[in-house]
PDB file of N, CA and C in Angstrom:
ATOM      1  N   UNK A   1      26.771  84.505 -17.904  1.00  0.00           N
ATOM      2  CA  UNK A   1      25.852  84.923 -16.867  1.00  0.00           C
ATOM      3  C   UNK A   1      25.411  86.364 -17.150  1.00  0.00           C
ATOM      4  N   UNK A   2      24.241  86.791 -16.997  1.00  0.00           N
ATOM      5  CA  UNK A   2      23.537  88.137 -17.471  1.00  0.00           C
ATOM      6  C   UNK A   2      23.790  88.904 -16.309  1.00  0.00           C
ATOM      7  N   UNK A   3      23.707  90.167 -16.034  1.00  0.00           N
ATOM      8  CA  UNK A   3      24.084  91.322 -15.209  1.00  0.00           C
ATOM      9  C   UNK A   3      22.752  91.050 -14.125  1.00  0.00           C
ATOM     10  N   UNK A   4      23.110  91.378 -12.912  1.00  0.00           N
ATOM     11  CA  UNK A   4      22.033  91.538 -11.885  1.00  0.00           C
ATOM     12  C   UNK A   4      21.413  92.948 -12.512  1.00  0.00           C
ATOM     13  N   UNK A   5      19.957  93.479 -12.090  1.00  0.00           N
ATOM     14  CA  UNK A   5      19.347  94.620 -12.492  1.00  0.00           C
ATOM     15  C   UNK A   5      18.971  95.351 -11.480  1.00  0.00           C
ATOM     16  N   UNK A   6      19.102  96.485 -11.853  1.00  0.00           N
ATOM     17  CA  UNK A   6      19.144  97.395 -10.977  1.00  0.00           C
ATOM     18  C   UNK A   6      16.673  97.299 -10.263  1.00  0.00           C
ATOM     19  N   UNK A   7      16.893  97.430  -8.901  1.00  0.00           N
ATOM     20  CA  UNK A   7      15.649  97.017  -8.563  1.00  0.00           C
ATOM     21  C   UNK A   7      14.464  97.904  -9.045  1.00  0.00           C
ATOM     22  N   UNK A   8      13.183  97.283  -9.548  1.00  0.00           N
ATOM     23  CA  UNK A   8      12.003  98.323 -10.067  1.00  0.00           C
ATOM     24  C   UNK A   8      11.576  98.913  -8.824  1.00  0.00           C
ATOM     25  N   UNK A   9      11.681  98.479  -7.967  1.00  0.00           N
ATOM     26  CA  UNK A   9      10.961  99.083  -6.843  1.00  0.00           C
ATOM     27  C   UNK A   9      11.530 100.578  -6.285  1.00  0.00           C
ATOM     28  N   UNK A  10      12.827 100.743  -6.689  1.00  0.00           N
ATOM     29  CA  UNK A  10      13.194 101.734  -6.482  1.00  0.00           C
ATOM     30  C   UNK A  10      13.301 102.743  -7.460  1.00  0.00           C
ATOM     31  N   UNK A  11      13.365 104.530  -7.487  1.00  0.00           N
ATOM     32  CA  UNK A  11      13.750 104.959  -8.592  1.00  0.00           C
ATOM     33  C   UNK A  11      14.491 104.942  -9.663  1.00  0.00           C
ATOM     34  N   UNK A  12      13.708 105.361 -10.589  1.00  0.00           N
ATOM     35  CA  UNK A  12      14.285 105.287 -11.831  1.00  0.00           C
ATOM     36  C   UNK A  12      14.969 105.944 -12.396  1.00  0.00           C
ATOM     37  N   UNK A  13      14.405 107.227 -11.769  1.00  0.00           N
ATOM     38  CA  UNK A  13      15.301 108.622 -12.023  1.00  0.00           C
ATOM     39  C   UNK A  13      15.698 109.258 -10.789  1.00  0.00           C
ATOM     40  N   UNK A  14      16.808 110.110 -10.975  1.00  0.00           N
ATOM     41  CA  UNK A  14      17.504 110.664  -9.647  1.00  0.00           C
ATOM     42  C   UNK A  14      16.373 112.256  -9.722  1.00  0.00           C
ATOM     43  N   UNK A  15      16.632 112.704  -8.492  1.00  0.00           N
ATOM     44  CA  UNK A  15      16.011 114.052  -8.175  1.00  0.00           C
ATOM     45  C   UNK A  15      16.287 115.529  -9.090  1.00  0.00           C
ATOM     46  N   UNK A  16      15.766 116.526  -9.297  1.00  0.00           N
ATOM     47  CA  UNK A  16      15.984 117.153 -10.068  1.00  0.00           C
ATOM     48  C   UNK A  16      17.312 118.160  -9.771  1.00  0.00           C
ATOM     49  N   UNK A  17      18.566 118.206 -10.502  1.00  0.00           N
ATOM     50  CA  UNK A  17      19.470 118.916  -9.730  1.00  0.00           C
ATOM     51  C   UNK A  17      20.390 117.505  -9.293  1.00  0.00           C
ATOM     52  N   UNK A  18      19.820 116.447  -9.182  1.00  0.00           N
ATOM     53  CA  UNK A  18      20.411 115.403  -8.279  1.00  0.00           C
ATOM     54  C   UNK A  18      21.332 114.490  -9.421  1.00  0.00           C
ATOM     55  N   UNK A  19      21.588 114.838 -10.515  1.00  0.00           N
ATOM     56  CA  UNK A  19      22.598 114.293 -11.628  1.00  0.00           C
ATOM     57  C   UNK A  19      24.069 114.962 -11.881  1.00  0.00           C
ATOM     58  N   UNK A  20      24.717 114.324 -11.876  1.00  0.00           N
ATOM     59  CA  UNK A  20      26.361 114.567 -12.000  1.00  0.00           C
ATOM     60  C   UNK A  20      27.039 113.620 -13.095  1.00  0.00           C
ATOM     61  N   UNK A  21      27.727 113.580 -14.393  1.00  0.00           N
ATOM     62  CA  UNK A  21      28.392 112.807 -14.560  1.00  0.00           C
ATOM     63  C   UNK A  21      29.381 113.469 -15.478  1.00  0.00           C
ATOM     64  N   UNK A  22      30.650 112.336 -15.167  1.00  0.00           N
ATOM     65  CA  UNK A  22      32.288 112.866 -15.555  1.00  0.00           C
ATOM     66  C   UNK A  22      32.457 112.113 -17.244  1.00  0.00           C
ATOM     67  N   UNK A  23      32.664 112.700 -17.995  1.00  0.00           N
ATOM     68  CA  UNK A  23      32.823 111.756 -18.982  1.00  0.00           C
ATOM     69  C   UNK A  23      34.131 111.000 -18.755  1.00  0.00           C
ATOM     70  N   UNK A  24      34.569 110.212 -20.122  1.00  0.00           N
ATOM     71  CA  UNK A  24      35.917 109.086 -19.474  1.00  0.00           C
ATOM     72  C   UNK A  24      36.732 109.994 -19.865  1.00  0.00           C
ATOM     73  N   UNK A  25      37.709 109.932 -18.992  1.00  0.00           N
ATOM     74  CA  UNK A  25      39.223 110.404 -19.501  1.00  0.00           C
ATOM     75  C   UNK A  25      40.111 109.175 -20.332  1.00  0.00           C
ATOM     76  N   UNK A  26      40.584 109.644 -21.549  1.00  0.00           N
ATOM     77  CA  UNK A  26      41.116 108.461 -21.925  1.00  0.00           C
ATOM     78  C   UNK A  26      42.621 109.044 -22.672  1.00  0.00           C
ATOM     79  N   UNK A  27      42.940 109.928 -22.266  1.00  0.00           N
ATOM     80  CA  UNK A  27      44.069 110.552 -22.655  1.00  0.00           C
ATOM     81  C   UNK A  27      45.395 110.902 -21.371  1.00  0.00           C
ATOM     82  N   UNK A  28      46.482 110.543 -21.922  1.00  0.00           N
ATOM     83  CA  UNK A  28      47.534 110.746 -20.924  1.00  0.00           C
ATOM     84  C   UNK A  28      48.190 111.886 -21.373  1.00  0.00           C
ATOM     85  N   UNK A  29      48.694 112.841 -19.978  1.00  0.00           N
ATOM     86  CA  UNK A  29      49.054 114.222 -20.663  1.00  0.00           C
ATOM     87  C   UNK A  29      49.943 114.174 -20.053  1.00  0.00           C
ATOM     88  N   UNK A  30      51.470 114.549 -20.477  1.00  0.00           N
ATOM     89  CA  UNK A  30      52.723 115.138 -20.148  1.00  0.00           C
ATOM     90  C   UNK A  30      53.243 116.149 -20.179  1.00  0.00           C
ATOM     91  N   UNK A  31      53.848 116.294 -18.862  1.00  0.00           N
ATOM     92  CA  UNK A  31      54.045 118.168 -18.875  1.00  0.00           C
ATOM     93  C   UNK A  31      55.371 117.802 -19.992  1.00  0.00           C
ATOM     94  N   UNK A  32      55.914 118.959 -20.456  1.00  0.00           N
ATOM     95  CA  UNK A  32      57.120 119.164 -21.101  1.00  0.00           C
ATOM     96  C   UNK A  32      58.018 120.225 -20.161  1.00  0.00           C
ATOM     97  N   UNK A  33      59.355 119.897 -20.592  1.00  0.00           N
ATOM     98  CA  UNK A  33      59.974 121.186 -19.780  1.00  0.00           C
ATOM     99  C   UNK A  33      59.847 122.542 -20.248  1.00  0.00           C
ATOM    100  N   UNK A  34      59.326 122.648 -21.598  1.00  0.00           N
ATOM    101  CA  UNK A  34      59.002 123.840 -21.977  1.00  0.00           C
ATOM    102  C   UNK A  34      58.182 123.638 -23.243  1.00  0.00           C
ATOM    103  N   UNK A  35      57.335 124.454 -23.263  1.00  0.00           N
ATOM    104  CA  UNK A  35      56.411 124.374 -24.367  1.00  0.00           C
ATOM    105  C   UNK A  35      54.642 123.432 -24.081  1.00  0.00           C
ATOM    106  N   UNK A  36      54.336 123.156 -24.621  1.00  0.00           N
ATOM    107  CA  UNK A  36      52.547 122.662 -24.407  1.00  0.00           C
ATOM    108  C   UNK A  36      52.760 121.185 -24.002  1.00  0.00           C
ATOM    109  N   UNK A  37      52.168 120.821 -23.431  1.00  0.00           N
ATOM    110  CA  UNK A  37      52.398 119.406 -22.871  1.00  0.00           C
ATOM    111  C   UNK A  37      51.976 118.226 -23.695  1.00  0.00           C
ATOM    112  N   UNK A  38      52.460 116.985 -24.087  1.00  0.00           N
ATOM    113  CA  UNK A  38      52.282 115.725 -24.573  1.00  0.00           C
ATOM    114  C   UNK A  38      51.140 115.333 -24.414  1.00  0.00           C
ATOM    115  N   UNK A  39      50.253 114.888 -25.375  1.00  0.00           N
ATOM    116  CA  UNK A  39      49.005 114.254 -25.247  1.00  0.00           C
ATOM    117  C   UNK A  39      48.700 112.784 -26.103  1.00  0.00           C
ATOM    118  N   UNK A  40      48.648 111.909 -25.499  1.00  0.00           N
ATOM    119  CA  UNK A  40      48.105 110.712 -26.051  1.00  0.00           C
ATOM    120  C   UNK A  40      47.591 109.661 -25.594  1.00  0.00           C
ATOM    121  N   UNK A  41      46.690 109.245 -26.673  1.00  0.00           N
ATOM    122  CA  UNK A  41      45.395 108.225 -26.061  1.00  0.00           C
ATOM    123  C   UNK A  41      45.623 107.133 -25.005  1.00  0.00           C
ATOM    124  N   UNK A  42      45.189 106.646 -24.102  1.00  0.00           N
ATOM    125  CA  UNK A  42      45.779 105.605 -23.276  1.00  0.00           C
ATOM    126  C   UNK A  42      45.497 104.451 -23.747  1.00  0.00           C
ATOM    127  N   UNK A  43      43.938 104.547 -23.882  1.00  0.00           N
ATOM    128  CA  UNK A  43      43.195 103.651 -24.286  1.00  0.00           C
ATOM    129  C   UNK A  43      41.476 104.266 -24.941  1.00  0.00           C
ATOM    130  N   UNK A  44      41.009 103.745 -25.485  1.00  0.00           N
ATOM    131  CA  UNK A  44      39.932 103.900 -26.464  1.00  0.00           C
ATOM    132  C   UNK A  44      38.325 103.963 -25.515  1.00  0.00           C
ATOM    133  N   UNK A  45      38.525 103.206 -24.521  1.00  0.00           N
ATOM    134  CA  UNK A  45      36.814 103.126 -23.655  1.00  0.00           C
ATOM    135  C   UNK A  45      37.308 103.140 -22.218  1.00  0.00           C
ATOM    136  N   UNK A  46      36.575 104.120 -21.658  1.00  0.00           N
ATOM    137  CA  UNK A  46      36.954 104.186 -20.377  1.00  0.00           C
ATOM    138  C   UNK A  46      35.354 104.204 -19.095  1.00  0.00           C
ATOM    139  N   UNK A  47      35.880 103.946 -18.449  1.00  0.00           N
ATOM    140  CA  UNK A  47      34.211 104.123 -17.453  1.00  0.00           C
ATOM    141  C   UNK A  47      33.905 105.670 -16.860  1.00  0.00           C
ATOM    142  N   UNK A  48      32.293 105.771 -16.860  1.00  0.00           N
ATOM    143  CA  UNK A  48      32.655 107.034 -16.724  1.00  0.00           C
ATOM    144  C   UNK A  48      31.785 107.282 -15.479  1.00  0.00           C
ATOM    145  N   UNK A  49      32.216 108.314 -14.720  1.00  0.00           N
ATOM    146  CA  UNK A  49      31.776 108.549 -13.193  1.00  0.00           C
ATOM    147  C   UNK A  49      30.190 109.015 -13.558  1.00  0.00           C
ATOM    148  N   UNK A  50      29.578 109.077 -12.462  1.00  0.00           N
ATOM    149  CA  UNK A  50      28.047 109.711 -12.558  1.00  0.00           C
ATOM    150  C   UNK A  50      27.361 109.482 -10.995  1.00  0.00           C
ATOM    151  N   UNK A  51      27.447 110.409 -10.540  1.00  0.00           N
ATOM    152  CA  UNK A  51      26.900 110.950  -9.327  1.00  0.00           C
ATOM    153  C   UNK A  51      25.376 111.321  -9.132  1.00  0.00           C
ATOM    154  N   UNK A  52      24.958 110.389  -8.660  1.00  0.00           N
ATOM    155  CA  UNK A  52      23.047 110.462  -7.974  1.00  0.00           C
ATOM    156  C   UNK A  52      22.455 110.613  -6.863  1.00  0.00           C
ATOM    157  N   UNK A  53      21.678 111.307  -7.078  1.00  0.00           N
ATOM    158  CA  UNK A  53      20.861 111.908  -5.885  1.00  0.00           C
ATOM    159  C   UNK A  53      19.152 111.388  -5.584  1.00  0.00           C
ATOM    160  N   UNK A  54      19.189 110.585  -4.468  1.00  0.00           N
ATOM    161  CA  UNK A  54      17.247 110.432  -5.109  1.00  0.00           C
ATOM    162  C   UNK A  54      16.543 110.647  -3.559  1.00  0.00           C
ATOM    163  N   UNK A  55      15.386 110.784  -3.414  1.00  0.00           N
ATOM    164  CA  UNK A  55      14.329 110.659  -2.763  1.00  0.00           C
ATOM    165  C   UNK A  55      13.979 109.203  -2.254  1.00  0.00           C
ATOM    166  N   UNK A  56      14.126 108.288  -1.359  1.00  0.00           N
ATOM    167  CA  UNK A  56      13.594 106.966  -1.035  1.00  0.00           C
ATOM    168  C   UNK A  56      12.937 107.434   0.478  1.00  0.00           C
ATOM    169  N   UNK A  57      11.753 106.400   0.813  1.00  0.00           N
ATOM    170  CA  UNK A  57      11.450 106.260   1.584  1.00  0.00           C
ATOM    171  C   UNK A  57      12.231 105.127   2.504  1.00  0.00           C
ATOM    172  N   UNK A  58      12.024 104.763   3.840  1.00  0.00           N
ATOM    173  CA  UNK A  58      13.054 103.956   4.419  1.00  0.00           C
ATOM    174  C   UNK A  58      13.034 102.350   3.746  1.00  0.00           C
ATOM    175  N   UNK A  59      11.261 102.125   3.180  1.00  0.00           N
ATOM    176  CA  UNK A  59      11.418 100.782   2.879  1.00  0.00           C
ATOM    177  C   UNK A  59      12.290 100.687   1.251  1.00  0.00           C
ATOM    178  N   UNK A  60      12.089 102.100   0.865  1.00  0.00           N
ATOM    179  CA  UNK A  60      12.982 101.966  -0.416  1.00  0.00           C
ATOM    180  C   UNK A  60      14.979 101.946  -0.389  1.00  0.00           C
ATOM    181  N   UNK A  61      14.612 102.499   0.894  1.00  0.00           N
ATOM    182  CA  UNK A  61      16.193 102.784   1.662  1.00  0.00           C
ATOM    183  C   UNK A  61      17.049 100.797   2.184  1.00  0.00           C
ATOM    184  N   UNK A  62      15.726 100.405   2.304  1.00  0.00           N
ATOM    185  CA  UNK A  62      15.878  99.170   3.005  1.00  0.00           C
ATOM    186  C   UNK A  62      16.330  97.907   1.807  1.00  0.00           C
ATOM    187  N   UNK A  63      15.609  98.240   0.445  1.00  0.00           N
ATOM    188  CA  UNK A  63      15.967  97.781  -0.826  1.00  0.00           C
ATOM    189  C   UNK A  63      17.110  98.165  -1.528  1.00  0.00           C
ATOM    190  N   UNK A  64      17.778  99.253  -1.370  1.00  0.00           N
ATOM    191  CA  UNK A  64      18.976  99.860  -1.575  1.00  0.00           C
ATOM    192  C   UNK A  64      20.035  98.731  -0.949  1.00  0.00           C
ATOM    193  N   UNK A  65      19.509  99.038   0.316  1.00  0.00           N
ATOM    194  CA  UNK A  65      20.785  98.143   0.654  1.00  0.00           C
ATOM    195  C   UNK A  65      20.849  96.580   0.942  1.00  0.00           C
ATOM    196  N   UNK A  66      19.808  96.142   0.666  1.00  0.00           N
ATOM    197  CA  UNK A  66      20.167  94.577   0.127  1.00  0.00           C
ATOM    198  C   UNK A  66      20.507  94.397  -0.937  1.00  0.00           C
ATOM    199  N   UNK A  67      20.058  95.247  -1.921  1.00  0.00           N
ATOM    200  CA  UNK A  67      20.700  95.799  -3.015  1.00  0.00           C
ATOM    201  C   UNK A  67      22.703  95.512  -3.164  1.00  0.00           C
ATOM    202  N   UNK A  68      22.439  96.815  -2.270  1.00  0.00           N
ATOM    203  CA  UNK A  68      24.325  96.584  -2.781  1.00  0.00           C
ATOM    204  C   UNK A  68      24.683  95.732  -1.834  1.00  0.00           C
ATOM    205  N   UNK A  69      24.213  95.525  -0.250  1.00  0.00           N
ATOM    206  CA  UNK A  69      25.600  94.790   0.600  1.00  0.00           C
ATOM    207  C   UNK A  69      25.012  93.277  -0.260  1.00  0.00           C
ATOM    208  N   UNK A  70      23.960  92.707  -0.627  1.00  0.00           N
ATOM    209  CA  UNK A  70      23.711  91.260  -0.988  1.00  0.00           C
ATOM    210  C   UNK A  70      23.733  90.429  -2.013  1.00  0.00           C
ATOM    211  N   UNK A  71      22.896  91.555  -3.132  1.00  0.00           N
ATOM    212  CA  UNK A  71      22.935  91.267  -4.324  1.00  0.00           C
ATOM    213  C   UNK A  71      24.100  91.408  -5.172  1.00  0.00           C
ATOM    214  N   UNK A  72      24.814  92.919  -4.956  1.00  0.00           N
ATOM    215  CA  UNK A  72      25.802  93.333  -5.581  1.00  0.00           C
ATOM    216  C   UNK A  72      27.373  92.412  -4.566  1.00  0.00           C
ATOM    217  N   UNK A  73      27.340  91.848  -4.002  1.00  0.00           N
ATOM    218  CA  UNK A  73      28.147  91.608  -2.554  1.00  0.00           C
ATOM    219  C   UNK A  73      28.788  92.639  -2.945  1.00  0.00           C
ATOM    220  N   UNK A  74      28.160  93.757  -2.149  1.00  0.00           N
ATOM    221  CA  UNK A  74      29.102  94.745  -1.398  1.00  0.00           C
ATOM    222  C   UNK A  74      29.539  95.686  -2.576  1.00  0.00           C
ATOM    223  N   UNK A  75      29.306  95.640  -3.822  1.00  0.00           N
ATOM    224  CA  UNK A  75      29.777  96.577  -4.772  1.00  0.00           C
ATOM    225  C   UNK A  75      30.614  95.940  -5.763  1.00  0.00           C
ATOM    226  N   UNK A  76      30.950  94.289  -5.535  1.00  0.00           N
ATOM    227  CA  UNK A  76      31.451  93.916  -5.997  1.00  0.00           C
ATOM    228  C   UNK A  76      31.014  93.404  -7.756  1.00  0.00           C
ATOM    229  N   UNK A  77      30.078  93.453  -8.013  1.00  0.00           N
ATOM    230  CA  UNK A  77      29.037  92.664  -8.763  1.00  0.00           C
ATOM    231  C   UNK A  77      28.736  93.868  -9.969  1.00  0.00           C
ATOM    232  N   UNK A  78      29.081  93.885 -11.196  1.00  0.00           N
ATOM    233  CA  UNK A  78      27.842  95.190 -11.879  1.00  0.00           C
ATOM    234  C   UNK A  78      26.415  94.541 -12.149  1.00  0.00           C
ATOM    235  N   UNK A  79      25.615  95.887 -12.790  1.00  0.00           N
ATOM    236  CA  UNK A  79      24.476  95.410 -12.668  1.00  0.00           C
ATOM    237  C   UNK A  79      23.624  96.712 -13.528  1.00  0.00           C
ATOM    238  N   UNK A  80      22.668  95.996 -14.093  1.00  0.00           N
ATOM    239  CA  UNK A  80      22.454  97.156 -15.500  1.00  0.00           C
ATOM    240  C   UNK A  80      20.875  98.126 -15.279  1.00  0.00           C
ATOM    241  N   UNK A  81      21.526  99.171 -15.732  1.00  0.00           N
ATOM    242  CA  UNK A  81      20.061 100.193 -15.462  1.00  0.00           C
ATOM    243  C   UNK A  81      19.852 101.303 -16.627  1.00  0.00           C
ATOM    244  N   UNK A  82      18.527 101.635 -16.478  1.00  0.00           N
ATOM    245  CA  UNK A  82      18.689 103.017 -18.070  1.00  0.00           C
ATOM    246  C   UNK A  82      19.227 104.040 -17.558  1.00  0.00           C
ATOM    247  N   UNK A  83      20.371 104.492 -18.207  1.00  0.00           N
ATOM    248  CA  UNK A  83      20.827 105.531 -17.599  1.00  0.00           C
ATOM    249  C   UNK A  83      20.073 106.930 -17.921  1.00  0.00           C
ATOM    250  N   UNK A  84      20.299 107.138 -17.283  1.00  0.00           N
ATOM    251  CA  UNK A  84      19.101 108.703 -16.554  1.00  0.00           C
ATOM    252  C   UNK A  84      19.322 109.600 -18.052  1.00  0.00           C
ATOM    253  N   UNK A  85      19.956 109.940 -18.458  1.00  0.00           N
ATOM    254  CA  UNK A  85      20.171 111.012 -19.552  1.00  0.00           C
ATOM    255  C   UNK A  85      19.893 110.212 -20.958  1.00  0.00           C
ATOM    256  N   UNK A  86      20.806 109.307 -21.195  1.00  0.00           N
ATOM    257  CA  UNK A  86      20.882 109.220 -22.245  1.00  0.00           C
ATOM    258  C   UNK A  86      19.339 108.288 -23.122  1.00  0.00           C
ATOM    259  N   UNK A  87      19.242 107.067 -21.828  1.00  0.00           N
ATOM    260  CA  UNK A  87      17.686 106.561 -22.219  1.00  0.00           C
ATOM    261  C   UNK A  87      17.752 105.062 -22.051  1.00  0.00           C
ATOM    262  N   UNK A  88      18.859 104.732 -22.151  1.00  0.00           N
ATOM    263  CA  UNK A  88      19.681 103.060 -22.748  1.00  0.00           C
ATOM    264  C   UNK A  88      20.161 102.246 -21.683  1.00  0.00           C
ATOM    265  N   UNK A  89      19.992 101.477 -22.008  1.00  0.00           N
ATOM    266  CA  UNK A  89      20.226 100.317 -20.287  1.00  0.00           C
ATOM    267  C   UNK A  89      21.886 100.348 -20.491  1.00  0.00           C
ATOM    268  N   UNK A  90      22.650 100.504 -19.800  1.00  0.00           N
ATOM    269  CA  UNK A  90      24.137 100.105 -19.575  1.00  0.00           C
ATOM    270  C   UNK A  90      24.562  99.284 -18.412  1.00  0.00           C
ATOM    271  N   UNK A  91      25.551  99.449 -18.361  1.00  0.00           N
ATOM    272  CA  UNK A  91      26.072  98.353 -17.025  1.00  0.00           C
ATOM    273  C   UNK A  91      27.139  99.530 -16.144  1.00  0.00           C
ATOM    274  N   UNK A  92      26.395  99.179 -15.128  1.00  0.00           N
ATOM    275  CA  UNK A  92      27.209 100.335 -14.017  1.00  0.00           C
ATOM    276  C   UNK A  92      27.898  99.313 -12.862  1.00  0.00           C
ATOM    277  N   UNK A  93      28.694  99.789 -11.945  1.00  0.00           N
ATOM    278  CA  UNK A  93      29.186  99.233 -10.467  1.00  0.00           C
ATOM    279  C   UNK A  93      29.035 100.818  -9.605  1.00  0.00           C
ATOM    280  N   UNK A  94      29.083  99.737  -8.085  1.00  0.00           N
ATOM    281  CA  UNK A  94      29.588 101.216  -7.395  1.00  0.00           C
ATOM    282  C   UNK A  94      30.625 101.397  -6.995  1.00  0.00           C
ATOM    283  N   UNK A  95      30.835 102.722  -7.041  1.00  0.00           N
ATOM    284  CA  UNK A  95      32.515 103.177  -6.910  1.00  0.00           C
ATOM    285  C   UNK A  95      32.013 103.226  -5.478  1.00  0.00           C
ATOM    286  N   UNK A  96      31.573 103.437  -4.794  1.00  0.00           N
ATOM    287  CA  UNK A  96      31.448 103.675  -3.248  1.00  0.00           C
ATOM    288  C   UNK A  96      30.160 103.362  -2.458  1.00  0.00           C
ATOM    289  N   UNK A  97      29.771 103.073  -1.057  1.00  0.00           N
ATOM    290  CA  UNK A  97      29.033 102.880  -0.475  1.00  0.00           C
ATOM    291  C   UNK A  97      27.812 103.698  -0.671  1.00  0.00           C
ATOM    292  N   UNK A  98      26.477 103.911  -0.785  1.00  0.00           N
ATOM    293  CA  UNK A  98      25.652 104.924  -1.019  1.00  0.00           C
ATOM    294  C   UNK A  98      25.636 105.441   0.534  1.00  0.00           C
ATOM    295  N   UNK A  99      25.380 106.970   0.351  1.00  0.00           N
ATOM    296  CA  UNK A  99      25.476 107.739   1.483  1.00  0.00           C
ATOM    297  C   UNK A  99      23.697 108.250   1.980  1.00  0.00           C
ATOM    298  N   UNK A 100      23.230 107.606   3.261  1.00  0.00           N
ATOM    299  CA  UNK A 100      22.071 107.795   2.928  1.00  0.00           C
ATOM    300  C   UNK A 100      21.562 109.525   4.474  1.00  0.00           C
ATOM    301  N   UNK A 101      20.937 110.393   4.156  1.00  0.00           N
ATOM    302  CA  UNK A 101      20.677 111.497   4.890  1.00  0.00           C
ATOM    303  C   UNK A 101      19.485 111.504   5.062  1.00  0.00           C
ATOM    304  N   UNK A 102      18.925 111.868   6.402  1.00  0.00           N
ATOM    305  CA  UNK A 102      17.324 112.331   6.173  1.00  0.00           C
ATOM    306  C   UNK A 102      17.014 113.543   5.405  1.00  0.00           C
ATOM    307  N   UNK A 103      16.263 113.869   4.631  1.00  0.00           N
ATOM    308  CA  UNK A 103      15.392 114.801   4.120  1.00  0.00           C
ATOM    309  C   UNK A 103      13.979 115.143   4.639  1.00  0.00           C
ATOM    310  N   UNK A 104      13.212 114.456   5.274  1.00  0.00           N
ATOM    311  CA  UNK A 104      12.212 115.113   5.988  1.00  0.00           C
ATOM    312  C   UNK A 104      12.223 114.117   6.887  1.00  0.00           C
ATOM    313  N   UNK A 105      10.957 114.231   7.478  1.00  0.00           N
ATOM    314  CA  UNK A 105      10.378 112.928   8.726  1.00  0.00           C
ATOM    315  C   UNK A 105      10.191 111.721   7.767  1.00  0.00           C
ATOM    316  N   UNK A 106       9.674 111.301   6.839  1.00  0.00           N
ATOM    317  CA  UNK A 106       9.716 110.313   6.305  1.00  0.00           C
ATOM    318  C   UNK A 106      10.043 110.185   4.928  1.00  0.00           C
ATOM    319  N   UNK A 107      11.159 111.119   4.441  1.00  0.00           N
ATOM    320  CA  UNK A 107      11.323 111.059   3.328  1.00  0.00           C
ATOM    321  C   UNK A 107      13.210 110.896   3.289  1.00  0.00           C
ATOM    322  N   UNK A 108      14.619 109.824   2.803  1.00  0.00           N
ATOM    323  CA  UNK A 108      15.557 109.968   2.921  1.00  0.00           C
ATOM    324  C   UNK A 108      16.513 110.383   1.832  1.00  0.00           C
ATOM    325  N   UNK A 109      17.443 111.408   1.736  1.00  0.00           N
ATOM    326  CA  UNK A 109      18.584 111.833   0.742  1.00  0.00           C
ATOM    327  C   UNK A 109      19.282 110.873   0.651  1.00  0.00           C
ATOM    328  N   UNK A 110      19.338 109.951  -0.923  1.00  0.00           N
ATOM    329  CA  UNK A 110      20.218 108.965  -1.017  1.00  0.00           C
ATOM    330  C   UNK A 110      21.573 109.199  -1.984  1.00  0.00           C
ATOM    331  N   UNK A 111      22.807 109.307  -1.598  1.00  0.00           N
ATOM    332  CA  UNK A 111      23.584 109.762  -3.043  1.00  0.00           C
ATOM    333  C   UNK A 111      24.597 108.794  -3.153  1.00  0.00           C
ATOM    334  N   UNK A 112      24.549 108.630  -4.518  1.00  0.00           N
ATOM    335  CA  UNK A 112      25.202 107.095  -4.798  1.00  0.00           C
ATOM    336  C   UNK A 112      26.372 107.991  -6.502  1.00  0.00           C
ATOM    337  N   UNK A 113      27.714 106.563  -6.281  1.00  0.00           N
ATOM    338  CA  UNK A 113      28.737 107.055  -7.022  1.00  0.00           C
ATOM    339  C   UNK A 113      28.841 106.252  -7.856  1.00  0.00           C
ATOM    340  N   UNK A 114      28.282 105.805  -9.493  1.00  0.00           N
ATOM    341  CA  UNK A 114      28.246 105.009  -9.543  1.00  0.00           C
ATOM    342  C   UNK A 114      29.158 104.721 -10.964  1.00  0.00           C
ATOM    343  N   UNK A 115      29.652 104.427 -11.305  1.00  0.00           N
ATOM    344  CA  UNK A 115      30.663 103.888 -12.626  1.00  0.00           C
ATOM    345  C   UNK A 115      30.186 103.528 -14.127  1.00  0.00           C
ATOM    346  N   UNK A 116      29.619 103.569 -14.574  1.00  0.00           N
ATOM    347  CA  UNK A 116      29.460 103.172 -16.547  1.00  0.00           C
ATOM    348  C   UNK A 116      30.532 102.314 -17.145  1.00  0.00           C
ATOM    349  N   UNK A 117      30.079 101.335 -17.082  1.00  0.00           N
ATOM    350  CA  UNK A 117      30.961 100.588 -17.890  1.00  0.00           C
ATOM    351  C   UNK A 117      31.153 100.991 -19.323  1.00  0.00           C
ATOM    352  N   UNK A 118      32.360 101.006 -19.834  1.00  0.00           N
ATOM    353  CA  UNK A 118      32.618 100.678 -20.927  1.00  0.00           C
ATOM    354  C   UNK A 118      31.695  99.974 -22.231  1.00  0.00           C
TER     355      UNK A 118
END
């Protein structure tokens, strides 16, 4: 089965300023009782965090979230988009509910947490 896609109707790119992302941690570190602490690989591919910020209007606000509560059920589902930096479609999930704020009279702050698959 192919990945659900992330919707055209909504942005493509997050707001300017409105990008965050964690690369993977894939290393386990141990303190020592004395001296520099233990380091080694856990595993080889890890998912990596990336934090977005965008501009929607309410009907784009309204696609968001059939988006995740329907399509995605609820966050459960990944689903593939170009990621903002690099250029390349990947496969993301959400780590959390999108948080949506007003920004003007008809314009809403949407910020979403969203995961990179491997």
């Amino acid at each position: 089965m192919s990945n659900l896609v992330w919707p055209s109707s909504l942005p493509q790119r997050p707001t300017v300023g409105g990008y965050q992302e964690r690369f993977a941690e894939t290393v386990l570190r141990t303190a020592m009782d004395a001296g520099a602490a233990k380091l080694r690989r856990r595993f080889t591919a890890a998912p990596r965090q990336i934090e977005l910020t965008f501009r929607m209007t309410a009907a784009q606000v309204a696609v968001l979230r059939s988006f995740y509560e329907e399509t995605t059920a609820g966050d459960a589902l990944p689903f593939d988009w170009v990621h903002p930096r690099e250029g390349g479609v990947a496969e993301y999930r959400f780590m959390e509910a999108p948080r949506v704020s007003a920004a003007t009279a008809v314009l809403f702050s949407v910020s979403l947490k969203l995961e990179q698959m491997p």
